[in-house]
N, C-alpha and C. Protein backbone atom coordinates (compact mmCIF):
# COMPACT_ATOMS: atom_id res chain seq x y z
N UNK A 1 2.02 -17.59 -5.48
CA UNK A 1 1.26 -16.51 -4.86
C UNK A 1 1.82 -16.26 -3.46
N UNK A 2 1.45 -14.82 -2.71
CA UNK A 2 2.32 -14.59 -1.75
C UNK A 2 1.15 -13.91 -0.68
N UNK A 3 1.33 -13.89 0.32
CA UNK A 3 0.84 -13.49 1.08
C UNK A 3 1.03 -12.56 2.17
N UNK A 4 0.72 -11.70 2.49
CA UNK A 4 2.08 -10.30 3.20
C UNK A 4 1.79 -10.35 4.50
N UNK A 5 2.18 -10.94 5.76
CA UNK A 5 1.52 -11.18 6.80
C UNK A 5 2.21 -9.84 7.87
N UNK A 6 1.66 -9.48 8.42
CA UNK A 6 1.93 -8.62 10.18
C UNK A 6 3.05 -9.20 10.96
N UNK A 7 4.12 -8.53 10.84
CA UNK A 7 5.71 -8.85 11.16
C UNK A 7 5.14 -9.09 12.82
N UNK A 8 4.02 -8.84 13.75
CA UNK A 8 4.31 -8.32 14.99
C UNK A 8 3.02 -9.41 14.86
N UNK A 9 1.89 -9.73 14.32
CA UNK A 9 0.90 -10.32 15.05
C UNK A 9 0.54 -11.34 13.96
N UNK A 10 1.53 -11.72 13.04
CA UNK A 10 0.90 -12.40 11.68
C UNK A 10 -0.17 -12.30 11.12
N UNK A 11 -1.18 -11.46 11.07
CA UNK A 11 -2.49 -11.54 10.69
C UNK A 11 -2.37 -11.33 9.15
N UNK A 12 -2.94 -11.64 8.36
CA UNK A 12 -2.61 -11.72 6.92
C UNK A 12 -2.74 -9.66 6.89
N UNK A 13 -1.90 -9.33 6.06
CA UNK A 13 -2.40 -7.47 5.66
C UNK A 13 -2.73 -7.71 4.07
N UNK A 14 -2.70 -8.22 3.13
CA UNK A 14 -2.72 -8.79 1.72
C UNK A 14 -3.75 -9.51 1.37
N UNK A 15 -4.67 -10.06 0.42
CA UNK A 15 -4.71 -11.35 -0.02
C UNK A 15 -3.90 -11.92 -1.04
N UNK A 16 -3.86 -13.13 -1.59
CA UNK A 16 -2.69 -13.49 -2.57
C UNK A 16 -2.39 -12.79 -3.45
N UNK A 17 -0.66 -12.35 -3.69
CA UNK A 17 -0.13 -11.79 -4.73
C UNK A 17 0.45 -12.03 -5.44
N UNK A 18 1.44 -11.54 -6.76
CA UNK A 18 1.98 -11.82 -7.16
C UNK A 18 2.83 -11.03 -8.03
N UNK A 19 4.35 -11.10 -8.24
CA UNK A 19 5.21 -10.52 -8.72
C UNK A 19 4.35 -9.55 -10.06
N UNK A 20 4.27 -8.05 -10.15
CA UNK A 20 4.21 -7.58 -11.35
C UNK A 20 5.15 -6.43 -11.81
N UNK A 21 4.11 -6.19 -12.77
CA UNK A 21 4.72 -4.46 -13.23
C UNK A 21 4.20 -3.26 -13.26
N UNK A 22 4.34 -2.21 -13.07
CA UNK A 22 3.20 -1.29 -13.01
C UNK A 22 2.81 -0.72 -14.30
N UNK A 23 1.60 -0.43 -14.27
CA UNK A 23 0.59 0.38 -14.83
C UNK A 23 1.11 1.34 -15.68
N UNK A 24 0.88 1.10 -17.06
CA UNK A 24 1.27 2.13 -18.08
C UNK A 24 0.53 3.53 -18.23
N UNK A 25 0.56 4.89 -18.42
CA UNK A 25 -0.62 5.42 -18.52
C UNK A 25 -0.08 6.86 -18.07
N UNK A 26 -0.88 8.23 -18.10
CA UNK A 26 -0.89 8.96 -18.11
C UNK A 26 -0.25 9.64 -16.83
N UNK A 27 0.65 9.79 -16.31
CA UNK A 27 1.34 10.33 -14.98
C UNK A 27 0.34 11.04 -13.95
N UNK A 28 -0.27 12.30 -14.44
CA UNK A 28 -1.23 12.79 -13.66
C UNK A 28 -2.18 12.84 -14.48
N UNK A 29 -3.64 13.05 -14.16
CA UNK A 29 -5.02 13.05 -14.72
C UNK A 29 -4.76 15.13 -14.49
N UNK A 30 -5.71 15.50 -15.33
CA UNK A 30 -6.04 17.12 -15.03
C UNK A 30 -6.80 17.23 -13.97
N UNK A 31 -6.88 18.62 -13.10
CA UNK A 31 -7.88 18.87 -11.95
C UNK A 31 -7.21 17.82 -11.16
N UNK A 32 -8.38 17.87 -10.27
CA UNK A 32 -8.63 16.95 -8.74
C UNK A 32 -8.88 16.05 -8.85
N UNK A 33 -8.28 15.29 -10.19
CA UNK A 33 -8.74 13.76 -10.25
C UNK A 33 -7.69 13.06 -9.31
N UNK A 34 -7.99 11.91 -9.29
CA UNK A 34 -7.26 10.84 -8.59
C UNK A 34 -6.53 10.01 -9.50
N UNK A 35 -5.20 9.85 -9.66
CA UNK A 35 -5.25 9.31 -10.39
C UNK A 35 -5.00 7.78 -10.74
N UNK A 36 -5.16 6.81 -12.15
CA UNK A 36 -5.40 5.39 -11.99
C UNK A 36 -4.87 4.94 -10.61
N UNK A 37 -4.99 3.63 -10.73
CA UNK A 37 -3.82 2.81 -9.46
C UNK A 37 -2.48 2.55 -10.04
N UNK A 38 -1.30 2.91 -9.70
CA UNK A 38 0.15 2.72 -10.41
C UNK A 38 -0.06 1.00 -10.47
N UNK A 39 -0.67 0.29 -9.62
CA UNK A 39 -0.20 -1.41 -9.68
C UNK A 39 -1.36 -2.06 -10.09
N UNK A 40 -1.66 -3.28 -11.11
CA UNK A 40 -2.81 -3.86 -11.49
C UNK A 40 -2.95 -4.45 -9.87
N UNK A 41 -4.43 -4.84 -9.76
CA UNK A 41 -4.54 -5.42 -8.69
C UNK A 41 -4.39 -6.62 -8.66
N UNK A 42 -3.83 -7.07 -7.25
CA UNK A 42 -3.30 -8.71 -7.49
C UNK A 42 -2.21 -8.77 -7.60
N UNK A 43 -1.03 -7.42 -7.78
CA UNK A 43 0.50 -7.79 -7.95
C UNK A 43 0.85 -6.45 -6.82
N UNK A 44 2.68 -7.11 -6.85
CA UNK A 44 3.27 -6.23 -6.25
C UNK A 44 4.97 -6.13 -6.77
N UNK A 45 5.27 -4.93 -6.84
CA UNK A 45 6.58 -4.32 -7.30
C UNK A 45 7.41 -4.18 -5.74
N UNK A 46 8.57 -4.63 -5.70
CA UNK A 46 9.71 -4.33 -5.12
C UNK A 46 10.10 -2.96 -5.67
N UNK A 47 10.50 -1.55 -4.49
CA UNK A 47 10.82 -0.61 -5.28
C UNK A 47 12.31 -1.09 -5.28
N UNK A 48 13.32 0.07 -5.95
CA UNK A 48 14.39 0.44 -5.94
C UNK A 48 15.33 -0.24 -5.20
N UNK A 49 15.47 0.35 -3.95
CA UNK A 49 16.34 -0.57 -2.97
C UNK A 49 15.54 -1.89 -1.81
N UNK A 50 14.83 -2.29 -2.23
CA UNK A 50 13.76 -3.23 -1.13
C UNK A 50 13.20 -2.81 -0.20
N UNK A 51 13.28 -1.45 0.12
CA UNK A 51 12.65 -1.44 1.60
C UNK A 51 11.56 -0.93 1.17
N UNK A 52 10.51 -1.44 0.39
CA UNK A 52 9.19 -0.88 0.12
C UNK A 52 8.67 -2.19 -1.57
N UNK A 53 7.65 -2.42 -0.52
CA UNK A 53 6.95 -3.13 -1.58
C UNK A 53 5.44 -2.22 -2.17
N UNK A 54 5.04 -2.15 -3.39
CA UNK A 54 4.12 -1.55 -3.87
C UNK A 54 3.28 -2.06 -4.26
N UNK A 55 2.06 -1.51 -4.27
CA UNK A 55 0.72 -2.57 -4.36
C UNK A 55 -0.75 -1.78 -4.63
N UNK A 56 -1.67 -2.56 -5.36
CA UNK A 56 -2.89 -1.79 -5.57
C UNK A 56 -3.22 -1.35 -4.49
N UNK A 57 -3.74 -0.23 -4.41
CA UNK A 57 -4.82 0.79 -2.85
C UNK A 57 -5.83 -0.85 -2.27
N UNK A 58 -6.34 -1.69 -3.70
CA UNK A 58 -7.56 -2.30 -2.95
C UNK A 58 -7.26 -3.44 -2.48
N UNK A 59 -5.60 -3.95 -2.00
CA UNK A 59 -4.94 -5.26 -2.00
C UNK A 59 -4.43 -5.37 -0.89
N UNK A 60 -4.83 -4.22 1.04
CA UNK A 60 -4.51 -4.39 2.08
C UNK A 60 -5.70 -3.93 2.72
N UNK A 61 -6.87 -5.23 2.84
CA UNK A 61 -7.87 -5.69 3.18
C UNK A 61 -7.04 -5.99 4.93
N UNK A 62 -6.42 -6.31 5.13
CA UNK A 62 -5.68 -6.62 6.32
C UNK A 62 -5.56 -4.84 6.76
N UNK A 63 -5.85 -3.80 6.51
CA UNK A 63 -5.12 -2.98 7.28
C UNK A 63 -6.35 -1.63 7.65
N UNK A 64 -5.80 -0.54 8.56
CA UNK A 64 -6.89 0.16 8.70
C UNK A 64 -6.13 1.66 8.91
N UNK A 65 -6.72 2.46 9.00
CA UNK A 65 -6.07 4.22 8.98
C UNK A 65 -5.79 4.32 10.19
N UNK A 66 -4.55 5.04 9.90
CA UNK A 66 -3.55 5.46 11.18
C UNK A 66 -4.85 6.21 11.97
N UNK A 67 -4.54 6.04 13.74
CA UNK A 67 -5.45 6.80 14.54
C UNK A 67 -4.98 8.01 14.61
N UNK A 68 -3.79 8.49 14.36
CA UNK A 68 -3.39 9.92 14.27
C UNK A 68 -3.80 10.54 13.18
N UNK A 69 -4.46 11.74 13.14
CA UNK A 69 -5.11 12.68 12.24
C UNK A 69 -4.26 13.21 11.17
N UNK A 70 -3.13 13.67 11.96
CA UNK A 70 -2.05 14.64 11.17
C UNK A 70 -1.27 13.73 10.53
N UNK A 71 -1.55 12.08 10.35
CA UNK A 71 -0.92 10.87 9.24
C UNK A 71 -1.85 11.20 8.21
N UNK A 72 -3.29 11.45 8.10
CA UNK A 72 -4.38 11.36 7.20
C UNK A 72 -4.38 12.84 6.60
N UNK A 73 -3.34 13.22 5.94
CA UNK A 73 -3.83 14.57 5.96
C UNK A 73 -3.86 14.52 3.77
N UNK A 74 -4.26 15.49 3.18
CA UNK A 74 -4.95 15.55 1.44
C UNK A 74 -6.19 16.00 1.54
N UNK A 75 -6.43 16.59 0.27
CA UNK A 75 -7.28 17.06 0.08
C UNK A 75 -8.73 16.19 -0.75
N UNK A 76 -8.23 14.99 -1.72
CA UNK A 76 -8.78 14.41 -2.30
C UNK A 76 -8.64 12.73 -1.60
N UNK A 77 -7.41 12.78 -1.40
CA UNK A 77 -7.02 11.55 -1.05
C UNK A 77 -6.37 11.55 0.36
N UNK A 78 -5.53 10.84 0.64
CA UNK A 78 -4.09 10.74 1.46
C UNK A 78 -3.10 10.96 0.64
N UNK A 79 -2.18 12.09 1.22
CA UNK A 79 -0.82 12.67 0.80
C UNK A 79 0.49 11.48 1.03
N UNK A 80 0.32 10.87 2.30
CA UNK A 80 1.50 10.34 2.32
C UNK A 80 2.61 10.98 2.88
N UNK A 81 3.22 11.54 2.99
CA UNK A 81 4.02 12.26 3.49
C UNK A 81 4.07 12.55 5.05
N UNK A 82 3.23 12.27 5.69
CA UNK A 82 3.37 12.67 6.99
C UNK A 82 3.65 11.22 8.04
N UNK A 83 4.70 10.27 6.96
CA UNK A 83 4.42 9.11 8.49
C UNK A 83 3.55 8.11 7.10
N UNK A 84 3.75 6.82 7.93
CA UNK A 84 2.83 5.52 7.68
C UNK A 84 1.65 5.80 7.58
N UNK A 85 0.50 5.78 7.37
CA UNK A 85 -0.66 5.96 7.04
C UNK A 85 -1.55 4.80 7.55
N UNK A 86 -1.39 3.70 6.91
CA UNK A 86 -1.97 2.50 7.05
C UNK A 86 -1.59 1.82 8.71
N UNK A 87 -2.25 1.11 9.52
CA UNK A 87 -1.37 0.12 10.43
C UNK A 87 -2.33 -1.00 10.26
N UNK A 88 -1.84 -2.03 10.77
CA UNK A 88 -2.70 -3.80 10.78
C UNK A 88 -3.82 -3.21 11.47
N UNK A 89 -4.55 -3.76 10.81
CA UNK A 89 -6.10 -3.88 11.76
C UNK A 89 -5.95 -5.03 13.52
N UNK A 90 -5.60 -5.94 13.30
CA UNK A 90 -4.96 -6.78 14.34
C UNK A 90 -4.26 -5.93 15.58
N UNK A 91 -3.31 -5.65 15.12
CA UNK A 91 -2.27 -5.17 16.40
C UNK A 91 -2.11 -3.49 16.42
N UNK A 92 -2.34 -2.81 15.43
CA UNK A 92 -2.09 -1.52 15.49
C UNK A 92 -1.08 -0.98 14.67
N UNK A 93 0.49 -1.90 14.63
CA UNK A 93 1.26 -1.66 14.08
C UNK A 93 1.55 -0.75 12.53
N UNK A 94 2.64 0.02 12.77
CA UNK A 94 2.55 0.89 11.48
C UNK A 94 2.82 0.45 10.39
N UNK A 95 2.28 -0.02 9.25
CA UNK A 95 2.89 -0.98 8.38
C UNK A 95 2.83 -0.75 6.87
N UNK A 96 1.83 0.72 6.72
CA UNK A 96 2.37 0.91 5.24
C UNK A 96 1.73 2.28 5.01
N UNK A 97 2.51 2.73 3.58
CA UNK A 97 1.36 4.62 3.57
C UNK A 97 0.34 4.49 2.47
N UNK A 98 -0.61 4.95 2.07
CA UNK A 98 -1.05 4.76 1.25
C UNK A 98 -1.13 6.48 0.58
N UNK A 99 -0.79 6.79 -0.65
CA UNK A 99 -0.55 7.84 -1.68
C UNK A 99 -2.41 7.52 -2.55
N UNK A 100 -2.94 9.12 -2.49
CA UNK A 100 -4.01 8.46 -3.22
C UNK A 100 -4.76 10.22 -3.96
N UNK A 101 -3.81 11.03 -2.98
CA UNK A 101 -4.52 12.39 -3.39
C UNK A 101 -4.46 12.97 -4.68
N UNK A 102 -4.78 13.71 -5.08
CA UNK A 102 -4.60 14.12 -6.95
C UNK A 102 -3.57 14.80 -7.29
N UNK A 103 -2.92 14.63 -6.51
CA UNK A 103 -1.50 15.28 -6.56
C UNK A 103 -0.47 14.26 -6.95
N UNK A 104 -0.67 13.11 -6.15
CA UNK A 104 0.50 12.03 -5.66
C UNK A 104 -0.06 10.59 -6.78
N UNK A 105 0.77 9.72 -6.79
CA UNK A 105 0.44 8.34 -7.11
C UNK A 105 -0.78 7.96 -6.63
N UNK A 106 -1.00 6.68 -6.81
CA UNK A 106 -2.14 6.44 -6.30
C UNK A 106 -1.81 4.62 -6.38
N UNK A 107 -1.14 4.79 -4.82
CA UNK A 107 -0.78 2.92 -4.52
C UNK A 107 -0.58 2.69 -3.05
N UNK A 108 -0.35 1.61 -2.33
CA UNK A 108 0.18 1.56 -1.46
C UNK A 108 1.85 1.29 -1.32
N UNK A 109 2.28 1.51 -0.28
CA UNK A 109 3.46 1.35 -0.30
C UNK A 109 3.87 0.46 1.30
N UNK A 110 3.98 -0.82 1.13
CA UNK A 110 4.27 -1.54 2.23
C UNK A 110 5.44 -1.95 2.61
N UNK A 111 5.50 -1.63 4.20
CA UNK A 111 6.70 -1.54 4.50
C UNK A 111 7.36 -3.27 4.45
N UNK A 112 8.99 -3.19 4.08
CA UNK A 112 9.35 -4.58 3.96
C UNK A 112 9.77 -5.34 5.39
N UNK A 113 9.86 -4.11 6.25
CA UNK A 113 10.70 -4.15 7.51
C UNK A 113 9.31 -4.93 8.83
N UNK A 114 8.00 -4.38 8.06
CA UNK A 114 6.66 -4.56 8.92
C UNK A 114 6.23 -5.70 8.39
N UNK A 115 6.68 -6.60 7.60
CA UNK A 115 5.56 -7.83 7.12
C UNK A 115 6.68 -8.93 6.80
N UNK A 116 5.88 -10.48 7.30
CA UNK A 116 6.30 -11.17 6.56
C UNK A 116 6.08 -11.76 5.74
N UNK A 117 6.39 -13.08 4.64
CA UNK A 117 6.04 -13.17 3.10
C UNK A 117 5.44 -14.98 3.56
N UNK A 118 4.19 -15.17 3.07
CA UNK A 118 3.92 -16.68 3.22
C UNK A 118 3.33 -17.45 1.75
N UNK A 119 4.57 -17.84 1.41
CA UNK A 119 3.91 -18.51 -0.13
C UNK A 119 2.64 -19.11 0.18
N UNK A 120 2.08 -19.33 -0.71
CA UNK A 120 0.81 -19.93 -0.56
C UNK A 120 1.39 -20.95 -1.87
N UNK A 121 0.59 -22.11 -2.03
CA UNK A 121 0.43 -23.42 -2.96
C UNK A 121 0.18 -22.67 -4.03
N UNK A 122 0.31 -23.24 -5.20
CA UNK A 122 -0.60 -22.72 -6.60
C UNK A 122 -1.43 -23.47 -6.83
């Protein structure tokens, strides 16, 4: 199990995780739905080239909404697109976006560059 800690103030941003896969299932829902979470909760995907780890919306208990407005911007959700979204509750730091509007995915996306990794025991 892993633990995703605050590159700048260690404060845990995670609770324990663990290597998965994402979520099988319908790409978009119809209307203004939201749709599922791309990641079961409790795991996390390495994207593509590493600089982004992916993770259920309900699995960064460590973090809180950007104080800038124009980061929070969707109609249903958060778009994502404008900037980091998420920063540590602790220090402020910018540390991940979260995608959630009925348009977009619906996961977080944590930065690899903002956290560090603390095994935990099994």
């Amino acid at each position: 199990m892993i633990v995703f800690h605050c590159m700048n103030c260690q404060q845990p941003l995670t609770g324990e995780l663990e290597p998965g896969e994402p979520l099988s299932g319908p790409e978009r829902p119809p209307g203004h739905e939201i749709a599922s979470p791309r990641m079961p909760q409790g795991t996390f995907e390495i994207n593509f080239d590493g600089s982004l780890l992916i993770l259920h919306p309900g699995d960064v208990p460590g973090t809180a909404h950007h104080s800038d407005a124009r980061r929070l911007n969707g109609c249903c959700g958060l778009v994502g697109q404008d900037g980091p979204n998420l920063v540590c509750s602790g220090c402020g730091l910018e540390v991940a976006t979260k995608e959630s509007d009925c348009w977009t995915d619906n996961l977080v996306a944590l930065a690899a560059t903002a956290v560090s990794e603390d095994p935990q025991p099994k």
